[in-house]
C-alpha atoms as a PDB file:
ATOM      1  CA  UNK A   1     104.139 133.557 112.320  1.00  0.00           C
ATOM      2  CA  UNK A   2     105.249 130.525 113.919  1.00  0.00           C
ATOM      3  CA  UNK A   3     107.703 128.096 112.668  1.00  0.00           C
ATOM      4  CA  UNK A   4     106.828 125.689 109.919  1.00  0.00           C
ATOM      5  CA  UNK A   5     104.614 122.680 110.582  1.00  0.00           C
ATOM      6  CA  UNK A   6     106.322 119.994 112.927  1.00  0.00           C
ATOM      7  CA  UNK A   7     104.640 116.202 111.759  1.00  0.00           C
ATOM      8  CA  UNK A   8     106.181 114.809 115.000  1.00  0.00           C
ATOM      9  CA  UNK A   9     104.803 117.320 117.632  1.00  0.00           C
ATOM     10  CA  UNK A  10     101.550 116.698 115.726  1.00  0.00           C
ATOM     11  CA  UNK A  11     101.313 113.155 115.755  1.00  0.00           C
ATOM     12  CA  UNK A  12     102.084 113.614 119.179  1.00  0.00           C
ATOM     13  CA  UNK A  13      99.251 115.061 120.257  1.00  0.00           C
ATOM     14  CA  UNK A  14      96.931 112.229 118.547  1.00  0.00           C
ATOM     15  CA  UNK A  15      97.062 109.351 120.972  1.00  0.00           C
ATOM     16  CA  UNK A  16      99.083 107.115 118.922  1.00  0.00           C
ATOM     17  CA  UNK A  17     100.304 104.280 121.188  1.00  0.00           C
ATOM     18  CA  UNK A  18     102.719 101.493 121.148  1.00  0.00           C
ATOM     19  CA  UNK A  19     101.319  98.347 118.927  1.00  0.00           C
ATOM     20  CA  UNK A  20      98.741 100.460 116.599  1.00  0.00           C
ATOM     21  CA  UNK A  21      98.361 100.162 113.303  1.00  0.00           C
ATOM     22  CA  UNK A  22      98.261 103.212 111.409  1.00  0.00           C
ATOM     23  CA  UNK A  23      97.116 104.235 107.174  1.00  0.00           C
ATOM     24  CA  UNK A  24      98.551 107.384 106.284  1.00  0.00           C
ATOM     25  CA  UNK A  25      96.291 107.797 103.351  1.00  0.00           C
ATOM     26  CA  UNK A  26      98.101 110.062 100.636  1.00  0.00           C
ATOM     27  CA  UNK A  27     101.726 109.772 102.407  1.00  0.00           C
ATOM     28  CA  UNK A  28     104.257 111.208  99.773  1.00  0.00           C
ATOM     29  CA  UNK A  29     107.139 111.016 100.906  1.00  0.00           C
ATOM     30  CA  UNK A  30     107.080 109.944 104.144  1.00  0.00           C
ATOM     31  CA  UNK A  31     106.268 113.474 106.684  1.00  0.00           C
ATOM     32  CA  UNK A  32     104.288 111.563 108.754  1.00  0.00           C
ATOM     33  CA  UNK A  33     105.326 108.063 108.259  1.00  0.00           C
ATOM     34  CA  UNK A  34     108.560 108.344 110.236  1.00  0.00           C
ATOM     35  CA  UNK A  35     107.185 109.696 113.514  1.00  0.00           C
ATOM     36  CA  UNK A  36     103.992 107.622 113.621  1.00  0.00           C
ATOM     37  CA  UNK A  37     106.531 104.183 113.051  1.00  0.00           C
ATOM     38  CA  UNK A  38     108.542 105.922 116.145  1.00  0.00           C
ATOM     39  CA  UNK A  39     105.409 106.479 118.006  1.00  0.00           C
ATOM     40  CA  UNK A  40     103.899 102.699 117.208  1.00  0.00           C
ATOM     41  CA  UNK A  41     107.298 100.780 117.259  1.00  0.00           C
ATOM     42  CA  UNK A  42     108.397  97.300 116.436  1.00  0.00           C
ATOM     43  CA  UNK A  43     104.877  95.469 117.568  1.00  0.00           C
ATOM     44  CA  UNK A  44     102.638  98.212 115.116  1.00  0.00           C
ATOM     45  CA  UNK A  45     102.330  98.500 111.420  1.00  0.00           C
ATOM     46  CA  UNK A  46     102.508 102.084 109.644  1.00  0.00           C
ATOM     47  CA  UNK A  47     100.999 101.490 106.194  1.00  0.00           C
ATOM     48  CA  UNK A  48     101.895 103.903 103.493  1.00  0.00           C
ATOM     49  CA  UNK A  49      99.366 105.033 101.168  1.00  0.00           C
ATOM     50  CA  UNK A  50     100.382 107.042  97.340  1.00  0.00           C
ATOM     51  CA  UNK A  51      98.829 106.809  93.891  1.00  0.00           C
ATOM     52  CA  UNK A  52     102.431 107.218  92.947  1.00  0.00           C
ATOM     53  CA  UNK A  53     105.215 104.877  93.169  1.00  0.00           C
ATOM     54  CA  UNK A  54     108.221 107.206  93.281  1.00  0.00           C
ATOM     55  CA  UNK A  55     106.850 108.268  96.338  1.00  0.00           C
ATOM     56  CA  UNK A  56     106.217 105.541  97.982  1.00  0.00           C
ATOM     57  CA  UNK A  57     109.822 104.111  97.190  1.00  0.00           C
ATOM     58  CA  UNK A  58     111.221 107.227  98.952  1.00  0.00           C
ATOM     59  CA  UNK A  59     108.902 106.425 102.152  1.00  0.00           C
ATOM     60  CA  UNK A  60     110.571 102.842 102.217  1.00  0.00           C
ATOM     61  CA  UNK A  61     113.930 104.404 101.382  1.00  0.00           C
ATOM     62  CA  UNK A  62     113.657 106.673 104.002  1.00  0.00           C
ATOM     63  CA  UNK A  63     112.379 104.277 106.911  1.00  0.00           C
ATOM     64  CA  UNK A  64     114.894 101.790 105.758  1.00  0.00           C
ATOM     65  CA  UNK A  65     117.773 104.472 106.383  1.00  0.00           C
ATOM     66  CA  UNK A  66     115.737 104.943 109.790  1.00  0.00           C
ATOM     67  CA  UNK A  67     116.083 101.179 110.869  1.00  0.00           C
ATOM     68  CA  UNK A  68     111.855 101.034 110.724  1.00  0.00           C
ATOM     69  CA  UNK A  69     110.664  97.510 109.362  1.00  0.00           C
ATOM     70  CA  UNK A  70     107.109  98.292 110.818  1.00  0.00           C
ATOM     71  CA  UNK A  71     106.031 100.309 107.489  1.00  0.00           C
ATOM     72  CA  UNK A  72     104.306  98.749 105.018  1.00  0.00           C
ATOM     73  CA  UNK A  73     103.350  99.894 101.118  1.00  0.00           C
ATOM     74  CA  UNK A  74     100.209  99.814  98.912  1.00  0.00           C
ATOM     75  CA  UNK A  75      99.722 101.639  96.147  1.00  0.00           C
ATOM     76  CA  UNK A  76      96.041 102.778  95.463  1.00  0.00           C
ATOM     77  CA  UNK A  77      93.856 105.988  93.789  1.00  0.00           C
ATOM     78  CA  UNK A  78      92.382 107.245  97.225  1.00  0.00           C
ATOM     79  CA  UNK A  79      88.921 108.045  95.115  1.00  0.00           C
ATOM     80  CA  UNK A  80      88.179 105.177  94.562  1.00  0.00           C
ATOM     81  CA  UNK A  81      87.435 101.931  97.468  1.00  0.00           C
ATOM     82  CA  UNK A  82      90.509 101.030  99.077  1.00  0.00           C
ATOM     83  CA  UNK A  83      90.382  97.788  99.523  1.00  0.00           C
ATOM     84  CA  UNK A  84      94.112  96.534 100.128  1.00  0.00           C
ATOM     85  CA  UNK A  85      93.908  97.372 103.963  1.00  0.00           C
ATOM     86  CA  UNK A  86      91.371  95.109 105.767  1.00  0.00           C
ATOM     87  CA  UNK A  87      88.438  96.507 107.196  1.00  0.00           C
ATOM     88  CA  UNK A  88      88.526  97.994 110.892  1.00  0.00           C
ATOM     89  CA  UNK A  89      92.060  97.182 110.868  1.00  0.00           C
ATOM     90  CA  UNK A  90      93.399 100.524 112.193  1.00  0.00           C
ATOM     91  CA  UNK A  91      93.551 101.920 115.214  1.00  0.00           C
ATOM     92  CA  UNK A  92      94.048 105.429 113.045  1.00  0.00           C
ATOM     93  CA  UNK A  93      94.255 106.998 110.198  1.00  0.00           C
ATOM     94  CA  UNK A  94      96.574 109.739 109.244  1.00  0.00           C
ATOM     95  CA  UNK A  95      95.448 112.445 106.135  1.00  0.00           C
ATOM     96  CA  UNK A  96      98.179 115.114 106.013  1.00  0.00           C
ATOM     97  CA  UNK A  97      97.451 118.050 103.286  1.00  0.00           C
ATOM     98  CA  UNK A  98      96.396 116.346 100.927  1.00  0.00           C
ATOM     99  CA  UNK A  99      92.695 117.136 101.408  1.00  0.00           C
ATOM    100  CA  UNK A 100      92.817 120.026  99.288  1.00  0.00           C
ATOM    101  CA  UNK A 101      93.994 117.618  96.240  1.00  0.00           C
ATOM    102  CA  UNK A 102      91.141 115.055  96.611  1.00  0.00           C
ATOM    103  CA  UNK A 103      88.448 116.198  93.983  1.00  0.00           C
ATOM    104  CA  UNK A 104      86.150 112.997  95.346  1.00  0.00           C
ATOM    105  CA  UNK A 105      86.440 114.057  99.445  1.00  0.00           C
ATOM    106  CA  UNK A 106      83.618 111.474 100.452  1.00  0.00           C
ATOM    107  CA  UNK A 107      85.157 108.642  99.048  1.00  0.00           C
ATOM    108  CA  UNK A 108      87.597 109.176 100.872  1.00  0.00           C
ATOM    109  CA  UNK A 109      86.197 109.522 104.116  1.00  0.00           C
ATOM    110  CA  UNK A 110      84.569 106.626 103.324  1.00  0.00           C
ATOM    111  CA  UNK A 111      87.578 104.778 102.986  1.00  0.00           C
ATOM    112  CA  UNK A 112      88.721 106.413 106.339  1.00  0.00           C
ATOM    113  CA  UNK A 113      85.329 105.097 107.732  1.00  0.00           C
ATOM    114  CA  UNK A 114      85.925 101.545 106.884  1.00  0.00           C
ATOM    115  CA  UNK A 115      89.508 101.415 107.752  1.00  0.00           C
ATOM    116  CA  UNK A 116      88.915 102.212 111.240  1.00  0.00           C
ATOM    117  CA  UNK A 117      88.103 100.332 114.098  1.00  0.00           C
ATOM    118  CA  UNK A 118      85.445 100.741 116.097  1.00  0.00           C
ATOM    119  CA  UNK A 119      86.719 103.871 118.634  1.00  0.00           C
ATOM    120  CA  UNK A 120      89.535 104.510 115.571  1.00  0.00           C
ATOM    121  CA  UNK A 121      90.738 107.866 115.241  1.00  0.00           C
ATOM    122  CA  UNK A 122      91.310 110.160 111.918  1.00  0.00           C
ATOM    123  CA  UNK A 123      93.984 113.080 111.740  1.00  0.00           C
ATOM    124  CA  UNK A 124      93.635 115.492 109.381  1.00  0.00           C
ATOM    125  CA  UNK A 125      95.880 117.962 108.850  1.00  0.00           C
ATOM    126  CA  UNK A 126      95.006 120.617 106.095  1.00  0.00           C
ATOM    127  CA  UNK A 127      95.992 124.190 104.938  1.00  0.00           C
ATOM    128  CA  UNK A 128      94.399 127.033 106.620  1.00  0.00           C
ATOM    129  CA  UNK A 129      92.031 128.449 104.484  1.00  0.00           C
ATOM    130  CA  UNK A 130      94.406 132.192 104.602  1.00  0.00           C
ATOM    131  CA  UNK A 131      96.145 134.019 102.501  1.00  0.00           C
ATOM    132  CA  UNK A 132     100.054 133.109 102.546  1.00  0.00           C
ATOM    133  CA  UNK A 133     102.375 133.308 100.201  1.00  0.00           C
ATOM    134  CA  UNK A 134     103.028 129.379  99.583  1.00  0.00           C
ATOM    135  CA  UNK A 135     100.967 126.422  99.793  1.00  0.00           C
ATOM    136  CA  UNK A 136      98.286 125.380  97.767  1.00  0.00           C
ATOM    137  CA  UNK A 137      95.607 128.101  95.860  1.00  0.00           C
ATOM    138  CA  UNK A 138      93.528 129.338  98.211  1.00  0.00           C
ATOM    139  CA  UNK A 139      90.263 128.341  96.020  1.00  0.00           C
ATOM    140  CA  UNK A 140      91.699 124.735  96.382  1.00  0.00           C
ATOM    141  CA  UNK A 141      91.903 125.051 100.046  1.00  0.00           C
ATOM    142  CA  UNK A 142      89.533 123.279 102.525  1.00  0.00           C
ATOM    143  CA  UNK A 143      87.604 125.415 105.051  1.00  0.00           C
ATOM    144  CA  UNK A 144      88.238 123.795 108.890  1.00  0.00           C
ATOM    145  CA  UNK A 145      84.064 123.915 109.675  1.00  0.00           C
ATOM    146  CA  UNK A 146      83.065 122.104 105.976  1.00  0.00           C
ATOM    147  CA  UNK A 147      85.653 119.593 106.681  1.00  0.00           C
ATOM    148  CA  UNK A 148      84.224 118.815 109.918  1.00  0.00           C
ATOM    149  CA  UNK A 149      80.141 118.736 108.986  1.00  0.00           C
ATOM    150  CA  UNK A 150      81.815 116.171 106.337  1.00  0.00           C
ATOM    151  CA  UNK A 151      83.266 114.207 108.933  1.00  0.00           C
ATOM    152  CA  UNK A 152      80.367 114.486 111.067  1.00  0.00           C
ATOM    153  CA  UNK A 153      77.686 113.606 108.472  1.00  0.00           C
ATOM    154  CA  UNK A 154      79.814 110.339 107.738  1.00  0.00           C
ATOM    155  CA  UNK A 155      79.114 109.475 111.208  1.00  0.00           C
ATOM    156  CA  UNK A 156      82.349 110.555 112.941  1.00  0.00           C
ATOM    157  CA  UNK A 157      82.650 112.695 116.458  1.00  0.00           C
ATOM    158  CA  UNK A 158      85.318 115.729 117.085  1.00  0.00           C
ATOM    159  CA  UNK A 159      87.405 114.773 119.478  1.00  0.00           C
ATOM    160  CA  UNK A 160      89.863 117.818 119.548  1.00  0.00           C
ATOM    161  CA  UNK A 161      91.811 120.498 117.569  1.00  0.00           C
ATOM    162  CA  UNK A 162      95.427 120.334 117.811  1.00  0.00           C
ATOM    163  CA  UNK A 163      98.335 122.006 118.076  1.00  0.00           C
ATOM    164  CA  UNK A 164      99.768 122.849 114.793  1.00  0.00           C
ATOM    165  CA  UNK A 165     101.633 126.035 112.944  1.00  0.00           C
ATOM    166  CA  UNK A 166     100.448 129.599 112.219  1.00  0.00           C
ATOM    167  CA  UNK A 167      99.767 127.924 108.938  1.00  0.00           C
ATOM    168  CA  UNK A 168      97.749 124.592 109.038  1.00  0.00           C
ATOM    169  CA  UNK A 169      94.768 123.560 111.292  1.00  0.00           C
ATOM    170  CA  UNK A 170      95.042 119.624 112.232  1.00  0.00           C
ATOM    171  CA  UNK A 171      91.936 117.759 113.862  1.00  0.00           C
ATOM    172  CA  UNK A 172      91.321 114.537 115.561  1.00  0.00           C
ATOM    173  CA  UNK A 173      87.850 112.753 114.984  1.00  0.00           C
ATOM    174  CA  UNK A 174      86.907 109.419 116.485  1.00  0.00           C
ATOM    175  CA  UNK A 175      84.781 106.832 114.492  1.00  0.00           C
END
């Protein structure tokens, strides 16, 4: 197997550009915050999603140690409307494994939906739905084709698989 998920080589791959403004809905503590605030520098916003505090104190901790003032906090219960973040205020939004914890999955895709701009993209990276000896239990797992007939029945279009690990799939969609 290959080595263990990478968030910046992934983020790379997504298009992310100088000036965006980014939700990374479900951040913990930060994987993907720190390479997307790289990525978008001074002139974009990185805004860091978590139903729990601690974890969103370590993302600020963490990008404060960095020298990143472009991230931004709100705390909210991804199931239900998020409605701290205007609407069609992001260029993209960033979902990493935490699919597989989301009992409601269409409310949240249709908090990604209003989120994004017109031409916005969403990044989902989730568990491969494989036996391995870590991660979450496989019956908790999301399978790579449901997730995208979700996305596609909630009016979003593939745009491409990327590059990830021997143990995660990660797609880009485009609303």
């Amino acid at each position: 197997m290959s080595k263990f998920l990478n968030p910046s080589e992934v983020i790379a791959q997504s298009g992310l550009m100088q000036g965006d403004v980014v939700a990374d809905l479900g951040c913990g503590s930060g994987f993907y915050v720190l390479p997307a605030a790289q990525i978008i520098g001074p002139s974009g916003t990185v805004i860091a999603v978590d139903v729990m505090q601690d974890k969103l104190a370590a993302t600020v901790s963490i990008a404060n140690q960095f020298g990143y003032k472009n991230v931004k906090i709100v705390q909210a219960d991804l199931a239900k409307p998020l409605l701290d973040i205007p609407q069609g205020s992001c260029d993209m939004v960033i979902i990493g494994n935490i699919l597989h914890e989301i009992s409601n999955k269409d409310a949240l895709i249709k908090n990604v939906y209003r989120l994004l701009k017109s031409q916005g993209h969403v990044l989902i990276v989730e568990w491969k739905k494989m036996a391995i000896p870590f991660g979450p239990a496989m019956e908790k797992r999301v399978d790579q084709e449901k997730l995208e007939v979700l996305l596609m029945q909630a009016g979003f279009r593939k745009d491409k698989d990327l590059q990830t690990d021997g143990y995660h799939y990660a797609v880009l969609f485009e609303k």
